[in-house]
C-alpha atoms as a PDB file:
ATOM      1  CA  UNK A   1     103.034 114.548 101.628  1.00  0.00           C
ATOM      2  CA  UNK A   2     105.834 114.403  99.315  1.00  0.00           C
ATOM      3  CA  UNK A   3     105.813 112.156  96.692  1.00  0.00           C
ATOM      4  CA  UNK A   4     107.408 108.624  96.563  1.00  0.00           C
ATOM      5  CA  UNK A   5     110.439 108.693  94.527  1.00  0.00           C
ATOM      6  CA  UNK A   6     110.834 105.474  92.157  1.00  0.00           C
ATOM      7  CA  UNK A   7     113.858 104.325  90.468  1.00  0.00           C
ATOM      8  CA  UNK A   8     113.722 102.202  87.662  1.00  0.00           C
ATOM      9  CA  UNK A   9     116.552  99.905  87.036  1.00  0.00           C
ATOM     10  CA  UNK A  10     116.578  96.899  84.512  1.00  0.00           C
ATOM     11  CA  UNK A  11     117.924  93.696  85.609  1.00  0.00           C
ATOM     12  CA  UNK A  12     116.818  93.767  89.260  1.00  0.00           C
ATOM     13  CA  UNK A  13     113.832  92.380  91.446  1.00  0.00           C
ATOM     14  CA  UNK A  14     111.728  95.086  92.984  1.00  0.00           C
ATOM     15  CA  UNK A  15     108.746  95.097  95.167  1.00  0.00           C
ATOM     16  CA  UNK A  16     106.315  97.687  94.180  1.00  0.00           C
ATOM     17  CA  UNK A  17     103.656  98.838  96.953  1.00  0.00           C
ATOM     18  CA  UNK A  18     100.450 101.392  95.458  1.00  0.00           C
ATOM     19  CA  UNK A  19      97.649 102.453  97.633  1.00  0.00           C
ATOM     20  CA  UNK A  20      94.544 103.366  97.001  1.00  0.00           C
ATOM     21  CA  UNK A  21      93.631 107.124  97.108  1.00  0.00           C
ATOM     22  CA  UNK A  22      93.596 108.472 100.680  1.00  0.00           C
ATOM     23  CA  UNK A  23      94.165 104.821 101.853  1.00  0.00           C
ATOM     24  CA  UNK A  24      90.456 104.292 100.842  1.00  0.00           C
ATOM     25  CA  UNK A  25      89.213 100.392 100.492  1.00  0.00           C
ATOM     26  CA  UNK A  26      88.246 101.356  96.396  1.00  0.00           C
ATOM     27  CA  UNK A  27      89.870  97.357  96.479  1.00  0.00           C
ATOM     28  CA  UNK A  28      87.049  96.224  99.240  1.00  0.00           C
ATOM     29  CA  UNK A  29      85.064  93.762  96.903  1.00  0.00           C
ATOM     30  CA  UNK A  30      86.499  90.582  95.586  1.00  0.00           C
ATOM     31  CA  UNK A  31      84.896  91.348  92.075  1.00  0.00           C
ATOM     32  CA  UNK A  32      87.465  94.444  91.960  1.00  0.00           C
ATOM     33  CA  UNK A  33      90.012  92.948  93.258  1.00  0.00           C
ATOM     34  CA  UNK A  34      89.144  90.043  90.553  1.00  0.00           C
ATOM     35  CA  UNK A  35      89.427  92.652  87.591  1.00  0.00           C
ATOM     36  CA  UNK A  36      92.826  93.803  88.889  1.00  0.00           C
ATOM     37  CA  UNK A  37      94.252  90.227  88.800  1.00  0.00           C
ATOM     38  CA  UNK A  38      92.291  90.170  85.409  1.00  0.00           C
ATOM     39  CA  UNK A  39      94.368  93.264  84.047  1.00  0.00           C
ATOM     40  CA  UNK A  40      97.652  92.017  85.535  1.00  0.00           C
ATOM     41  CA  UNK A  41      97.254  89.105  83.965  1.00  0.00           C
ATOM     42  CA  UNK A  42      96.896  90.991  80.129  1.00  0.00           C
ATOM     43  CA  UNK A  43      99.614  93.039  81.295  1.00  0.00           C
ATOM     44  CA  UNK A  44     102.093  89.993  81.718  1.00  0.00           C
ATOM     45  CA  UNK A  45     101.101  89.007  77.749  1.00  0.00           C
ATOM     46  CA  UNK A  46     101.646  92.474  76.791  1.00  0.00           C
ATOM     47  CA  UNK A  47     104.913  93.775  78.748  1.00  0.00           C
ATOM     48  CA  UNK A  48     106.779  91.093  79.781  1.00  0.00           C
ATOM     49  CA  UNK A  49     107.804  91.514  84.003  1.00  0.00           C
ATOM     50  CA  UNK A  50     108.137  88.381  85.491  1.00  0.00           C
ATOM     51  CA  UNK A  51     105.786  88.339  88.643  1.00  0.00           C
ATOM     52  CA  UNK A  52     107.188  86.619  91.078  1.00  0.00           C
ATOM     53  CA  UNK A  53     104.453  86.891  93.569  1.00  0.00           C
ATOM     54  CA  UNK A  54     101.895  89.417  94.254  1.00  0.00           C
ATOM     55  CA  UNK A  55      99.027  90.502  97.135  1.00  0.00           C
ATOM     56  CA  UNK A  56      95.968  92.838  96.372  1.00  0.00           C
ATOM     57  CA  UNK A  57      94.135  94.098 100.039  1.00  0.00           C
ATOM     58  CA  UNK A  58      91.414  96.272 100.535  1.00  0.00           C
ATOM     59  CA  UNK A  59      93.187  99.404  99.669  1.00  0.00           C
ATOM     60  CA  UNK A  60      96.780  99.000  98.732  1.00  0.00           C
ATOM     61  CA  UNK A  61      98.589  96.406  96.219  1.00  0.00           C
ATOM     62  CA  UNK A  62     101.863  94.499  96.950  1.00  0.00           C
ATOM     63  CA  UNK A  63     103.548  92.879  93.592  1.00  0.00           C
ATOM     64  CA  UNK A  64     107.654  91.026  93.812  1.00  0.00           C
ATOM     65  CA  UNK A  65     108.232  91.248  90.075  1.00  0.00           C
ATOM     66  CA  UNK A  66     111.740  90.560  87.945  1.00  0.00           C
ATOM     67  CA  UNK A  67     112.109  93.866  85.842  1.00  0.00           C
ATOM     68  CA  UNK A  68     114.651  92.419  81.963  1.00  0.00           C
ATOM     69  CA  UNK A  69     114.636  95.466  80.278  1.00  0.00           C
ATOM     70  CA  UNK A  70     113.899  99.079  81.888  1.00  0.00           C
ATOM     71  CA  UNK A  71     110.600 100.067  80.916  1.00  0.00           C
ATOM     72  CA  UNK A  72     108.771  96.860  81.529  1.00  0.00           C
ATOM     73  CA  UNK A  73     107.233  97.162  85.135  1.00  0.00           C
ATOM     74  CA  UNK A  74     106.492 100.965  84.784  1.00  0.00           C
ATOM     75  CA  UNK A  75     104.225 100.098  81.383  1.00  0.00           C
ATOM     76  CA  UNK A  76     102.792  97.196  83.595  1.00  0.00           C
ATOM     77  CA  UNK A  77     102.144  99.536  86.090  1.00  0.00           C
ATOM     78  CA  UNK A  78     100.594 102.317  84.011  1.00  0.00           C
ATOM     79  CA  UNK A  79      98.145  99.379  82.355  1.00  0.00           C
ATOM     80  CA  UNK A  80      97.164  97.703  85.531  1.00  0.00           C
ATOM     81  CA  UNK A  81      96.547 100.551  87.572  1.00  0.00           C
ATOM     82  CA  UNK A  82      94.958 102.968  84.624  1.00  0.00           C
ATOM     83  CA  UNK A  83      92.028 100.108  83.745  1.00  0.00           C
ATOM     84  CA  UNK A  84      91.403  99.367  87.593  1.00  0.00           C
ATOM     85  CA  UNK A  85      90.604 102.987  88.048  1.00  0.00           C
ATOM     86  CA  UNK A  86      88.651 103.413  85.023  1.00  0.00           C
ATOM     87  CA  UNK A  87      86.785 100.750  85.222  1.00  0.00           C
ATOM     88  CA  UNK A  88      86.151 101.299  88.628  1.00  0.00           C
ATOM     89  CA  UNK A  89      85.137 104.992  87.982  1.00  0.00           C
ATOM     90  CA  UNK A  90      82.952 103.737  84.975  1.00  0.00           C
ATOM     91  CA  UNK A  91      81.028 101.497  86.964  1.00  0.00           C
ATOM     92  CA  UNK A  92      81.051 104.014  90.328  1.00  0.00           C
ATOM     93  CA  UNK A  93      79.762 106.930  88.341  1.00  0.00           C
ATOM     94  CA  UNK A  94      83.033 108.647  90.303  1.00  0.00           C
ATOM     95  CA  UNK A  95      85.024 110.874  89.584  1.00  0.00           C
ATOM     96  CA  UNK A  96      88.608 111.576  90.961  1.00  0.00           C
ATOM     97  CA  UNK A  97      91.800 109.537  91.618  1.00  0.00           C
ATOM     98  CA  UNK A  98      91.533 106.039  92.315  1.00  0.00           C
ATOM     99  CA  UNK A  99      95.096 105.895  93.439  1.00  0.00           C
ATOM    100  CA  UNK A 100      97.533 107.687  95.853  1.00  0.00           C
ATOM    101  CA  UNK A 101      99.818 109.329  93.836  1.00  0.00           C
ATOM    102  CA  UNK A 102     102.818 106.977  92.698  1.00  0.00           C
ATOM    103  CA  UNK A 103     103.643 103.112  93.646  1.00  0.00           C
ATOM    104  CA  UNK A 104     106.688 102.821  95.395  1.00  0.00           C
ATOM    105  CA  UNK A 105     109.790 100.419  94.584  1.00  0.00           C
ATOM    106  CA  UNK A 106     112.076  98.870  96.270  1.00  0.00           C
ATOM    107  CA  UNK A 107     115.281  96.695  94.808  1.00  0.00           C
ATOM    108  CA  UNK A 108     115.266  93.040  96.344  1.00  0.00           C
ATOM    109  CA  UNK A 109     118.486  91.111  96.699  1.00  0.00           C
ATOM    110  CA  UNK A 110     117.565  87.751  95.374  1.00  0.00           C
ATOM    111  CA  UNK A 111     118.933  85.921  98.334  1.00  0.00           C
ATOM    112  CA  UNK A 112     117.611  84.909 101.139  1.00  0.00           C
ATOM    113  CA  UNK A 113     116.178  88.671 101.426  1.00  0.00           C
ATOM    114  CA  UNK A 114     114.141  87.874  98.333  1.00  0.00           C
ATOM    115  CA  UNK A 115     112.270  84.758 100.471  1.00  0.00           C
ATOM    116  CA  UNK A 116     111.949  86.932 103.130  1.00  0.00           C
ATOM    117  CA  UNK A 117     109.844  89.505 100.690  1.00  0.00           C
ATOM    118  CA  UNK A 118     107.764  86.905  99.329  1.00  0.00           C
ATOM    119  CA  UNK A 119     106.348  85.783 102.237  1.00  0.00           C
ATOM    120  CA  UNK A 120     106.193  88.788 103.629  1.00  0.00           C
ATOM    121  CA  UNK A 121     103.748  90.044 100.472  1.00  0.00           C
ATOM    122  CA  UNK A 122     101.787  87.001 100.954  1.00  0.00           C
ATOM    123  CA  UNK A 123     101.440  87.030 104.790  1.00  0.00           C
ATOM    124  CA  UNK A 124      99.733  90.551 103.943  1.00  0.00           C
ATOM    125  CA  UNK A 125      96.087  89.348 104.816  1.00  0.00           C
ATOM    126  CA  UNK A 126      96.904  87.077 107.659  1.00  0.00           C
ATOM    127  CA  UNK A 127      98.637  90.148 109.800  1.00  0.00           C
ATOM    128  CA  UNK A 128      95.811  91.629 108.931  1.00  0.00           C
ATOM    129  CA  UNK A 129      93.441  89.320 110.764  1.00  0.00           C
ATOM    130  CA  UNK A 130      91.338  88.341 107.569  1.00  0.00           C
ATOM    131  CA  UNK A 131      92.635  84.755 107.082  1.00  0.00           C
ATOM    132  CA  UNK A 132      94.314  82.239 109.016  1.00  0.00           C
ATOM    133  CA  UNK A 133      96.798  81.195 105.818  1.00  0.00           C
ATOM    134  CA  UNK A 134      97.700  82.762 103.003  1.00  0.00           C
ATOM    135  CA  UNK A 135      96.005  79.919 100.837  1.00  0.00           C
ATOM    136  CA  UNK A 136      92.492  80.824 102.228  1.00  0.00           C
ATOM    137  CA  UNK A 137      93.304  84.585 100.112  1.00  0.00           C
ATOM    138  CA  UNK A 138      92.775  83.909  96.315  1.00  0.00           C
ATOM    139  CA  UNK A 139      94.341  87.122  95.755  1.00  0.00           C
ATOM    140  CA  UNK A 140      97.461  86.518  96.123  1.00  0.00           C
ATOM    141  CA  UNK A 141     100.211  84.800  94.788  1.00  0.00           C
ATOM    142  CA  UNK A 142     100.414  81.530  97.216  1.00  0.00           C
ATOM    143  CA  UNK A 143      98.001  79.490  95.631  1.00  0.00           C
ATOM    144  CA  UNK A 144     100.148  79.802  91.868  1.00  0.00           C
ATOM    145  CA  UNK A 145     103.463  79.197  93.811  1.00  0.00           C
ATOM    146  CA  UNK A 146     102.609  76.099  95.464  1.00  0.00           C
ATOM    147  CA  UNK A 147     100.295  75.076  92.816  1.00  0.00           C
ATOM    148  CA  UNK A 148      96.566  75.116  93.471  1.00  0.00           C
ATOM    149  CA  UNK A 149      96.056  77.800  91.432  1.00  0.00           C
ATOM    150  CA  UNK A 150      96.766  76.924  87.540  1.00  0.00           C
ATOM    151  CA  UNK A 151      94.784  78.872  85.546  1.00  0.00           C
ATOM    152  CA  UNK A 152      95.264  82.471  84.011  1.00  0.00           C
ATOM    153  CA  UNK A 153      98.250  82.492  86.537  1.00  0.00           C
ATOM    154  CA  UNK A 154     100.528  85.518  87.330  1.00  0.00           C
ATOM    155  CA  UNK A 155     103.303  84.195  88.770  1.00  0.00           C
ATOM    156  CA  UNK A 156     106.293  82.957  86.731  1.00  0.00           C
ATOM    157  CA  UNK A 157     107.074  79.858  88.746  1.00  0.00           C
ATOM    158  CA  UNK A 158     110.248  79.015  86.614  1.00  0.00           C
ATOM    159  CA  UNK A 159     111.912  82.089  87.275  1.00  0.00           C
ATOM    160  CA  UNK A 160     111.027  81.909  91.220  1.00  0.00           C
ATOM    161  CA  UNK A 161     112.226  78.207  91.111  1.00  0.00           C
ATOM    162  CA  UNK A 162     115.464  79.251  89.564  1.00  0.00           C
ATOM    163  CA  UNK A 163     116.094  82.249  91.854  1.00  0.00           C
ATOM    164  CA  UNK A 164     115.562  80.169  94.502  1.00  0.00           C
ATOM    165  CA  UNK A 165     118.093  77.652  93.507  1.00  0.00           C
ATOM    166  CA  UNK A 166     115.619  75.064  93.754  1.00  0.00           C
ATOM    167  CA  UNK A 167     115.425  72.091  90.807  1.00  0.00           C
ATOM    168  CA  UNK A 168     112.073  71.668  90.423  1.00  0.00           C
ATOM    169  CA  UNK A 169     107.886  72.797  90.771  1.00  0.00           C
ATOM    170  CA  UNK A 170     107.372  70.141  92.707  1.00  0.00           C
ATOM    171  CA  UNK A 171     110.442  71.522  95.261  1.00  0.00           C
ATOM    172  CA  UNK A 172     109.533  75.343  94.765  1.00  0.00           C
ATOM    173  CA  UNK A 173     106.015  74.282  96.210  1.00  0.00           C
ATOM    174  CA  UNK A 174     107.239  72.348  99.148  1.00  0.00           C
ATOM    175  CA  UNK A 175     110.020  74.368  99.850  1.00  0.00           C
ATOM    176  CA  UNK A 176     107.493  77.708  99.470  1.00  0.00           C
ATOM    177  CA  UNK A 177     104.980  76.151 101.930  1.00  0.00           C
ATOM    178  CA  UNK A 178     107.086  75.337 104.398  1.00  0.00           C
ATOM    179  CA  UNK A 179     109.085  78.844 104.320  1.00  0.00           C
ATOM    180  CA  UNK A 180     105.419  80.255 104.680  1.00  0.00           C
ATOM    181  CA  UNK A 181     104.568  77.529 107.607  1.00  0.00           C
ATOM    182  CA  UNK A 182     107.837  78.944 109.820  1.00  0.00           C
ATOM    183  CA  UNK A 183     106.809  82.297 109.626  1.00  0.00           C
ATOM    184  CA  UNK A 184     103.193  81.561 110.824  1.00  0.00           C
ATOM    185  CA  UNK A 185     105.307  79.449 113.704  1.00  0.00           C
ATOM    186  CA  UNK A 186     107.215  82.394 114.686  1.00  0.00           C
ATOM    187  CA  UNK A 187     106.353  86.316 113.414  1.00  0.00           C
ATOM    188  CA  UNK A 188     103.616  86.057 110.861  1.00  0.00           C
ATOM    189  CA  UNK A 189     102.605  89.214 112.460  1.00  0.00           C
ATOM    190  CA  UNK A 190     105.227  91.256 112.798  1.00  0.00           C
ATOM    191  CA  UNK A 191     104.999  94.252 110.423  1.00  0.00           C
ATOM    192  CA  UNK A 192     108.534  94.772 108.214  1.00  0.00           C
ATOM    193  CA  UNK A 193     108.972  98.430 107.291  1.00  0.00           C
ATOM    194  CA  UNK A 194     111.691  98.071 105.118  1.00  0.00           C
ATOM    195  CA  UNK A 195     110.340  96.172 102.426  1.00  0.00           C
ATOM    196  CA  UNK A 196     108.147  99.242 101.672  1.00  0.00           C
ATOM    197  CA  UNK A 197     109.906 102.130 102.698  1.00  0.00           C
ATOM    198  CA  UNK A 198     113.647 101.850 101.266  1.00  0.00           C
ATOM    199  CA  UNK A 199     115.208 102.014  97.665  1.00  0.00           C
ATOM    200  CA  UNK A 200     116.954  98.592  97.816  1.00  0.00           C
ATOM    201  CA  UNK A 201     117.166  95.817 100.777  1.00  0.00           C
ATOM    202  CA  UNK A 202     119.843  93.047 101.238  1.00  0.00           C
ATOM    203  CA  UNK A 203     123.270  92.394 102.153  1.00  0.00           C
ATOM    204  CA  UNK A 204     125.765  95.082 102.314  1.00  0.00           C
ATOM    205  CA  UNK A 205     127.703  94.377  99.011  1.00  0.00           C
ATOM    206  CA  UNK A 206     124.150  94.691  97.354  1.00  0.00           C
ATOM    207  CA  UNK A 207     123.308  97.818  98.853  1.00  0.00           C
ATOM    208  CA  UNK A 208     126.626  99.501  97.992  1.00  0.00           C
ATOM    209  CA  UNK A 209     126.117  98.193  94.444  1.00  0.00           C
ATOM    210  CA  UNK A 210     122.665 100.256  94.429  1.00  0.00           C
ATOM    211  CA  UNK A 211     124.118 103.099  95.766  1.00  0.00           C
ATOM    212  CA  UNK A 212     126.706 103.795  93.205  1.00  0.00           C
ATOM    213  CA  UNK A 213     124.502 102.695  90.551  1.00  0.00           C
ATOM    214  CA  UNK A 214     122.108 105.081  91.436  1.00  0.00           C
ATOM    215  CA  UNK A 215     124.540 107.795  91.823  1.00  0.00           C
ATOM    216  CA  UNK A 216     126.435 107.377  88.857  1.00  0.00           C
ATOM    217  CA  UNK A 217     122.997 106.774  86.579  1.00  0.00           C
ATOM    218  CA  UNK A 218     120.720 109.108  88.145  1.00  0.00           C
ATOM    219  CA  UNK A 219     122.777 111.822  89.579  1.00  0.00           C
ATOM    220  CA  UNK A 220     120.942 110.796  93.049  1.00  0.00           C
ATOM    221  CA  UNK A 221     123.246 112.085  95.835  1.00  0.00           C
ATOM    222  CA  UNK A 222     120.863 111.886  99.027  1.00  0.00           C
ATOM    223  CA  UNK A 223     120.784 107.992  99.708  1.00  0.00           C
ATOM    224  CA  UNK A 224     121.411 107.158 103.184  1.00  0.00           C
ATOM    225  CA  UNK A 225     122.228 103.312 104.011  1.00  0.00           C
ATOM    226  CA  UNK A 226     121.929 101.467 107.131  1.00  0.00           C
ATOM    227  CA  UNK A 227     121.818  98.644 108.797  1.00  0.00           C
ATOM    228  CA  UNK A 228     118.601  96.605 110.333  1.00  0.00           C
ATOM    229  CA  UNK A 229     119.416  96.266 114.000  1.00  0.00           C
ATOM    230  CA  UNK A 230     118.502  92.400 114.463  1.00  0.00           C
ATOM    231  CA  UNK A 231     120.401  91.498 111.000  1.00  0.00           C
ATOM    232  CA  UNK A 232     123.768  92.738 110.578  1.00  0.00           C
ATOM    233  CA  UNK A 233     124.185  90.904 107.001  1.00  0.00           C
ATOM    234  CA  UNK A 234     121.028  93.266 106.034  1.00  0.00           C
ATOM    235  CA  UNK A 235     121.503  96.407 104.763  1.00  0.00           C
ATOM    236  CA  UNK A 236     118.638  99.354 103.363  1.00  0.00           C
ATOM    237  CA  UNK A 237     119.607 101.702 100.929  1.00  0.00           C
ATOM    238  CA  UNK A 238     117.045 104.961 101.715  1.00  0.00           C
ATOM    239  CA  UNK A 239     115.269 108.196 100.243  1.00  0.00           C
ATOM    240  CA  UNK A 240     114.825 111.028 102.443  1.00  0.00           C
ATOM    241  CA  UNK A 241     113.630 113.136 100.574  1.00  0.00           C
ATOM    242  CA  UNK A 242     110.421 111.368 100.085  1.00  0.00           C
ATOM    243  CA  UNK A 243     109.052 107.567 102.002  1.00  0.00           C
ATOM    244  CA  UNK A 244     105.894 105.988 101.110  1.00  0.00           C
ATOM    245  CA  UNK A 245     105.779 105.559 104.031  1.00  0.00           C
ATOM    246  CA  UNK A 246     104.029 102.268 105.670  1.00  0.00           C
ATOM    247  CA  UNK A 247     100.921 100.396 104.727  1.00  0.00           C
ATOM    248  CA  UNK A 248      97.645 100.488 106.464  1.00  0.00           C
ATOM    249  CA  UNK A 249      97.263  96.948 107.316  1.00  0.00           C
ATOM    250  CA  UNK A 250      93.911  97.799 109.321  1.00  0.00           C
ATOM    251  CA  UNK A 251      92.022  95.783 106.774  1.00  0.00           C
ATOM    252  CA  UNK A 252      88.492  96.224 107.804  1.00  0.00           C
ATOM    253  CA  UNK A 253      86.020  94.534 105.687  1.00  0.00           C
ATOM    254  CA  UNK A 254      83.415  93.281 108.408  1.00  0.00           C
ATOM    255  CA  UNK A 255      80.629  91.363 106.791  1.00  0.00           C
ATOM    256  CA  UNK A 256      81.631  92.455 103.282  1.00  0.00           C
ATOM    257  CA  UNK A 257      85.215  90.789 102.898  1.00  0.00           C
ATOM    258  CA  UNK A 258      83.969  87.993 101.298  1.00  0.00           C
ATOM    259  CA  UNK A 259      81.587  89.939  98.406  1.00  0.00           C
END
């Protein structure tokens, strides 16, 4: 399989996918998925990407994060994933590569595209048919947004609230509870491709903004764009040479998803 091709771009909000080796569930117990939240946590202190929300599964990681200076989520990334595996490993007695190759990113236009994305991330668990709501999965980034979660948090609520255009917490959490509440009402399960499988998603003027960037930066000639077919003011910027392709949602932790 060829490998996913990532494009690091300051000044932009990406969502970065990363599986586990072989789409393995290396992520199956809570106490793993605990240490990852752990190192993502240090990693925050340390690098600097504003997380803007955030899902760890069985066997693949989702993180929406606001990338200042180039650099920042790639050093996250390198931190976060390099401790997981070693501790893992360490504790294992294993040997061999905890994860599949390289994450994947994808640009976000921080419009109504970028809601979409969010609660897309954090519906991860419920189309997967482990919880109901996204608040009954401590590992991910609902519980900080709407604020039931306040300590060693991950998410940088102040810079969601402003992207948002909202005024306040208080309005970030009702307004991110009830975005979350419509989607249960209507496609909670429907699975979204695009968020993990292009190099930038959102309205045309965005997209052809990526495209020359990319092409005048990075010398990158083979982006195709399209359109989505139920959207026509979304637009997907793609890769053919390589796609990380979609994420195995068949989260099967039987009697051990709560360990």
């Amino acid at each position: 399989m060829p490998r996913a091709n990532r494009y690091h771009l300051a000044d932009l909000v990406w969502h970065i996918t990363h599986r586990c080796h072989n789409r393995d569930y290396l992520l199956r117990f809570a106490c793993d998925r605990k240490r990852w939240l752990d190192w993502m946590y240090d990693a925050r202190q340390r690098c600097g990407p504003s997380v803007l929300t955030f899902c760890v599964t069985g066997n693949h990681v989702h993180i929406v994060a606001a990338e200042a200076v180039d650099g920042q989520i790639a050093r996250t990334m390198q931190l976060v994933q390099g401790r997981t595996a070693q501790e893992y490993n360490q504790r294992k007695a294993r040997c061999g590569a905890f994860w599949q190759d390289r994450y994947h990113a994808t640009a976000i236009e921080t419009d109504a595209h970028l809601r979409r994305c969010l609660c897309y991330v954090d519906l991860n668990m419920v189309r997967a048919g482990v919880v109901a709501h996204p608040r009954d999965w401590p590992f991910c980034g609902y519980q900080e947004i709407v604020g039931l979660r306040q300590r060693k948090c991950i998410v940088d609520r102040e810079l969601l609230m402003r992207l948002l255009g909202l005024r306040s917490l208080n309005e970030l959490a009702g307004f991110y509870a009830a975005c979350i509440d419509e989607v249960l009402r209507t496609d909670a399960g429907r699975r979204e491709a695009m968020w993990t499988e292009n190099v930038a998603v959102g309205k045309p003027g965005f997209v052809d903004a990526m495209q020359s960037r990319l092409e005048r930066t990075r010398g990158l000639w083979n982006m195709r764009r399209s359109e989505e077919e139920r959207e026509q003011d979304t637009c997907m910027l793609r890769d053919d040479r390589a796609s990380y392709g979609e994420m195995a949602y068949e989260a099967v932790f039987g009697d051990e998803k709560h360990h």
